[in-house]
N, C-alpha and C. Protein backbone atom coordinates (compact mmCIF):
# COMPACT_ATOMS: atom_id res chain seq x y z
N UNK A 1 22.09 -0.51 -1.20
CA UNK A 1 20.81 -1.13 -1.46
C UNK A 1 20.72 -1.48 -2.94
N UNK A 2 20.04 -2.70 -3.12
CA UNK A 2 20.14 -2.98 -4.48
C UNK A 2 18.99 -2.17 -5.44
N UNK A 3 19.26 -2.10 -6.70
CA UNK A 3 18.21 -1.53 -8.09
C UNK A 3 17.39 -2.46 -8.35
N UNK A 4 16.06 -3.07 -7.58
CA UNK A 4 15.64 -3.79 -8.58
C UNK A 4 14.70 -3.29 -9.88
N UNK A 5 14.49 -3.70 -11.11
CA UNK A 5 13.33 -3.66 -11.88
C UNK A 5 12.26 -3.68 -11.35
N UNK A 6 11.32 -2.78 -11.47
CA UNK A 6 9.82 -2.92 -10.91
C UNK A 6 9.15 -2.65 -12.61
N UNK A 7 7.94 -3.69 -12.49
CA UNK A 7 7.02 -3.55 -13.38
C UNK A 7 5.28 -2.89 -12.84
N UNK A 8 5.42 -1.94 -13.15
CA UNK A 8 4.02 -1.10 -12.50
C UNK A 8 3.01 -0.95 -13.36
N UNK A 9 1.62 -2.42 -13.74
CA UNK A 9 1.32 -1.81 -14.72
C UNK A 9 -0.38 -2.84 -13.82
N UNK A 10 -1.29 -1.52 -14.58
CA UNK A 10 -2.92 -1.92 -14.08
C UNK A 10 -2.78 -3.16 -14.24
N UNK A 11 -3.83 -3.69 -13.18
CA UNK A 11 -4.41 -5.27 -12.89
C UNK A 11 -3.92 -6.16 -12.31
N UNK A 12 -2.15 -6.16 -12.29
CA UNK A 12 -1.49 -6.49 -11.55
C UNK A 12 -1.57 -6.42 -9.83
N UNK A 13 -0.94 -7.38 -9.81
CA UNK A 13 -1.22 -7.58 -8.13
C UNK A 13 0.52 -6.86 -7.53
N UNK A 14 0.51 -6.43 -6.45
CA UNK A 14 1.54 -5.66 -5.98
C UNK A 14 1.46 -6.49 -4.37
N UNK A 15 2.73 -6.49 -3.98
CA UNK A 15 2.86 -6.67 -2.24
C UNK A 15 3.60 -5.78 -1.72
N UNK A 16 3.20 -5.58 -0.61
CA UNK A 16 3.77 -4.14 -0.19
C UNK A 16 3.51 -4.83 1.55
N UNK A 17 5.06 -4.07 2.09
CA UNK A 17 4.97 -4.37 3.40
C UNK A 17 5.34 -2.90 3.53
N UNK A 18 5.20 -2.16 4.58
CA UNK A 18 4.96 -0.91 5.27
C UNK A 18 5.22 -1.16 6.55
N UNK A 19 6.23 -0.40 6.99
CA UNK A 19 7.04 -0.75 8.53
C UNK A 19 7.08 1.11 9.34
N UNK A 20 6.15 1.36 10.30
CA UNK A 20 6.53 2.57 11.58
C UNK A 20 7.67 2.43 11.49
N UNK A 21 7.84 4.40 11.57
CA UNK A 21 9.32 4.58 12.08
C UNK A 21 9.55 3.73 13.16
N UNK A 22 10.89 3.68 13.06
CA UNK A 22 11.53 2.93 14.19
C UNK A 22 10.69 1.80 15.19
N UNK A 23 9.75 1.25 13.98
CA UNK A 23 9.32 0.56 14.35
C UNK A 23 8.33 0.40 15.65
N UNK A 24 7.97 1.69 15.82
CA UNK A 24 6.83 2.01 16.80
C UNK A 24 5.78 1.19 16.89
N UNK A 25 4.98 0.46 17.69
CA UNK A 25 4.12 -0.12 17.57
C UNK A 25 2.41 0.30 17.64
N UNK A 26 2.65 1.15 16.97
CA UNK A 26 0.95 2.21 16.78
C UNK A 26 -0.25 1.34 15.93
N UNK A 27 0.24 0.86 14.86
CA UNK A 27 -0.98 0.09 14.50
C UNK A 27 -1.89 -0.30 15.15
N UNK A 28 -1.75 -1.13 15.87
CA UNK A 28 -2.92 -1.48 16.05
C UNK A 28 -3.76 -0.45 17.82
N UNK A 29 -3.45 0.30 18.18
CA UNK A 29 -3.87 1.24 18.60
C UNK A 29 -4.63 2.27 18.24
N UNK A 30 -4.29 2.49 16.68
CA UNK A 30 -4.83 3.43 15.74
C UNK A 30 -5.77 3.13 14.75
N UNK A 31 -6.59 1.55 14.96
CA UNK A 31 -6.77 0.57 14.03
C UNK A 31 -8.02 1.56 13.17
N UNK A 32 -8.40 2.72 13.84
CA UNK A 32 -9.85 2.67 13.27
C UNK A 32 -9.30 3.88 12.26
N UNK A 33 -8.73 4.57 12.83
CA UNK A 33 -7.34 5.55 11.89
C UNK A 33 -7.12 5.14 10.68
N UNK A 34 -6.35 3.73 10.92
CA UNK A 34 -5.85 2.57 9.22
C UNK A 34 -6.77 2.68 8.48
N UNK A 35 -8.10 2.41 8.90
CA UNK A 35 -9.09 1.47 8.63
C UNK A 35 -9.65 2.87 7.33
N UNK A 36 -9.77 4.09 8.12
CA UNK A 36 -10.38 5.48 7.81
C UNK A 36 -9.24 5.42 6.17
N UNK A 37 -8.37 5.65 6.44
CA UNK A 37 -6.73 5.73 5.43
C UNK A 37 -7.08 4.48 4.57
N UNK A 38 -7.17 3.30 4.79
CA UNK A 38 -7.32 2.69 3.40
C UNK A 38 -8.29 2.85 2.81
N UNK A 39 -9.91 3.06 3.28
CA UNK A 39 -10.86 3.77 2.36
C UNK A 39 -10.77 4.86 1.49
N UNK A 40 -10.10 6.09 2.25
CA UNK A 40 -9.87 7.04 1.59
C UNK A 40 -8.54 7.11 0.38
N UNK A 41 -7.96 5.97 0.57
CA UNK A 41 -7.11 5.36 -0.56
C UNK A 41 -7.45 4.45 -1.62
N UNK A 42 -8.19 3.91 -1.07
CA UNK A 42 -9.07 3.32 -2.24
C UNK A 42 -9.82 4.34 -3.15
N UNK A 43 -10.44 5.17 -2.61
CA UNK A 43 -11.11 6.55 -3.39
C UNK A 43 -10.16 6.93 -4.10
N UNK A 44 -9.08 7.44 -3.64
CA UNK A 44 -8.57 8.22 -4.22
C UNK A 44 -7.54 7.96 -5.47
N UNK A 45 -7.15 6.80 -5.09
CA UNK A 45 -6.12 5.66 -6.06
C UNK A 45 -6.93 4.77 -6.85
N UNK A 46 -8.04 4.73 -6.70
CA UNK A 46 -8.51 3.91 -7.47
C UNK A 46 -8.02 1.90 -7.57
N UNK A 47 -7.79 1.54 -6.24
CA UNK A 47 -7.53 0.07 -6.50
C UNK A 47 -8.34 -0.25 -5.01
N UNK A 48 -8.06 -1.72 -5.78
CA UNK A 48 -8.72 -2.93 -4.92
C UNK A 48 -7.29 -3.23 -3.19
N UNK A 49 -7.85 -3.69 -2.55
CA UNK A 49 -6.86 -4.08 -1.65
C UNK A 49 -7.61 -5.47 -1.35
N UNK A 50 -6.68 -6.60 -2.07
CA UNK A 50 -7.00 -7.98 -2.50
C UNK A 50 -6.84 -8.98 -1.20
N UNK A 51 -5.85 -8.50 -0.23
CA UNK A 51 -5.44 -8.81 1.39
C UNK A 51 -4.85 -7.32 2.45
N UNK A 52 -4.61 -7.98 3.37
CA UNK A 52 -4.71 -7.16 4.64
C UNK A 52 -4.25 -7.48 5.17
N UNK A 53 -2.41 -7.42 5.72
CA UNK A 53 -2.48 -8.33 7.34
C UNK A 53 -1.69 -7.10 8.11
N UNK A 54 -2.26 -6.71 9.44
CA UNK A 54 -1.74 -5.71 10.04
C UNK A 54 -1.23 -6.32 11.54
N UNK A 55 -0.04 -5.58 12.06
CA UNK A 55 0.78 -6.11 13.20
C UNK A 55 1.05 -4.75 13.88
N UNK A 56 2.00 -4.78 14.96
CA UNK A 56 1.71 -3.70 15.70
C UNK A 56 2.66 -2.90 14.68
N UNK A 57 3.82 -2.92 14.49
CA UNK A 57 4.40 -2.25 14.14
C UNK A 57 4.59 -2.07 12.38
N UNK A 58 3.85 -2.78 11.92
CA UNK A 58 4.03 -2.94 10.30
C UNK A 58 3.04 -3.26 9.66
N UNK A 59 2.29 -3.09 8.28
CA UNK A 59 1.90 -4.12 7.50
C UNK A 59 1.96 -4.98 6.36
N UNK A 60 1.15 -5.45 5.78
CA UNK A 60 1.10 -6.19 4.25
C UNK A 60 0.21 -6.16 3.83
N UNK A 61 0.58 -5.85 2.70
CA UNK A 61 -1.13 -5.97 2.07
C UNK A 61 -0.69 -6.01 0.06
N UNK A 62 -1.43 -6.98 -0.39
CA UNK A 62 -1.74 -6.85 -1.64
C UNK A 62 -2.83 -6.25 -2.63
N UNK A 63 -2.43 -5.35 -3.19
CA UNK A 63 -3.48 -4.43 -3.92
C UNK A 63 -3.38 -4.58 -5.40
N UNK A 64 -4.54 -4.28 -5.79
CA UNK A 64 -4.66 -4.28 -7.34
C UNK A 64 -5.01 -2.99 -7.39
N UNK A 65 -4.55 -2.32 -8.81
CA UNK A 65 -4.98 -1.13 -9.34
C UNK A 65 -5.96 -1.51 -10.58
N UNK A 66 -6.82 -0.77 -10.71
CA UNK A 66 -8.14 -1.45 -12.22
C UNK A 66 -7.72 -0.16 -13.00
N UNK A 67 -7.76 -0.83 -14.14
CA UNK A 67 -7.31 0.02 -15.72
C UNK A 67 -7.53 1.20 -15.45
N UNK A 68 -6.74 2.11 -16.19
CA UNK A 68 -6.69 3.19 -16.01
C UNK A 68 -6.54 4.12 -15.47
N UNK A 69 -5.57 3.61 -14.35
CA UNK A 69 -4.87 4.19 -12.79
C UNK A 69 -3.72 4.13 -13.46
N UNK A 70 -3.16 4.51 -14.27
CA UNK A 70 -1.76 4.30 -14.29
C UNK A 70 -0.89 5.33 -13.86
N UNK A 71 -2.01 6.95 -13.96
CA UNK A 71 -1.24 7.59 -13.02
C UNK A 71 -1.15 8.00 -11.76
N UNK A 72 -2.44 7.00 -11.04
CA UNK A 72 -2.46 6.79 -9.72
C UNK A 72 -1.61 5.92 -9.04
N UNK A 73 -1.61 4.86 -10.27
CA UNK A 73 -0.52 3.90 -9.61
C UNK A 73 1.25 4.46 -9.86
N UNK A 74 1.87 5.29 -10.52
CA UNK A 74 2.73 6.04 -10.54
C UNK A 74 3.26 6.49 -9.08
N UNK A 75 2.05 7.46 -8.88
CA UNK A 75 2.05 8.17 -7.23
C UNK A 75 1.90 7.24 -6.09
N UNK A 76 1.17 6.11 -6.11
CA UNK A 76 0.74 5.67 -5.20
C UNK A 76 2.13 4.50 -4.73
N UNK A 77 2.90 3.74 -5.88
CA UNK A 77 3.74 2.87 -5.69
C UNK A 77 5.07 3.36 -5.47
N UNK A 78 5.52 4.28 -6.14
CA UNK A 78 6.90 5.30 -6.62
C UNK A 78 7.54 5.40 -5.09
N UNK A 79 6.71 6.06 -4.35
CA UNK A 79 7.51 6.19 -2.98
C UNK A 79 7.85 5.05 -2.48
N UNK A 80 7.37 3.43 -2.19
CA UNK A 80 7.09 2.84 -1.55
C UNK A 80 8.82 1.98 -2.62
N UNK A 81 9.08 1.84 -3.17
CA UNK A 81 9.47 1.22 -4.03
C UNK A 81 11.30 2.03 -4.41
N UNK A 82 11.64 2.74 -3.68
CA UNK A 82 12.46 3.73 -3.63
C UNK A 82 13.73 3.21 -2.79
């Protein structure tokens, strides 16, 4: 797998696709579940979620972090980006 450079810094916009194990198709079964999980991620991370697109088995979504998350955005991107 390749190394790329990531630049992780407040205000910036991020895209992030997120794929179920093995590609299970739970999303949208669980929609009110997601729905519960990105609020409580927004609390807790402190960013905006700028889009939304959810499928059965995956999503996308573009988020902003606002100043001064930088060590939310640390935790919050680090895994995803691995």
């Amino acid at each position: 797998m390749a190394k790329y450079r990531r630049v992780f810094k407040d205000g910036y916009s991020y895209f992030l696709t997120v794929v179920t194990e093995n590609r299970e198709p739970i999303l949208i079964d669980n929609i009110d579940l997601l729905r519960k999980s990105f609020a409580l991620s927004i609390k807790k991370y402190h960013h905006k979620l700028d889009a939304v697109v959810i499928m059965p088995e995956h999503f996308h979504m573009i988020i902003i972090f606002y100043p001064k998350s930088q060590d939310n955005l640390q935790y919050f991107l680090i895994p995803f980006a691995l």
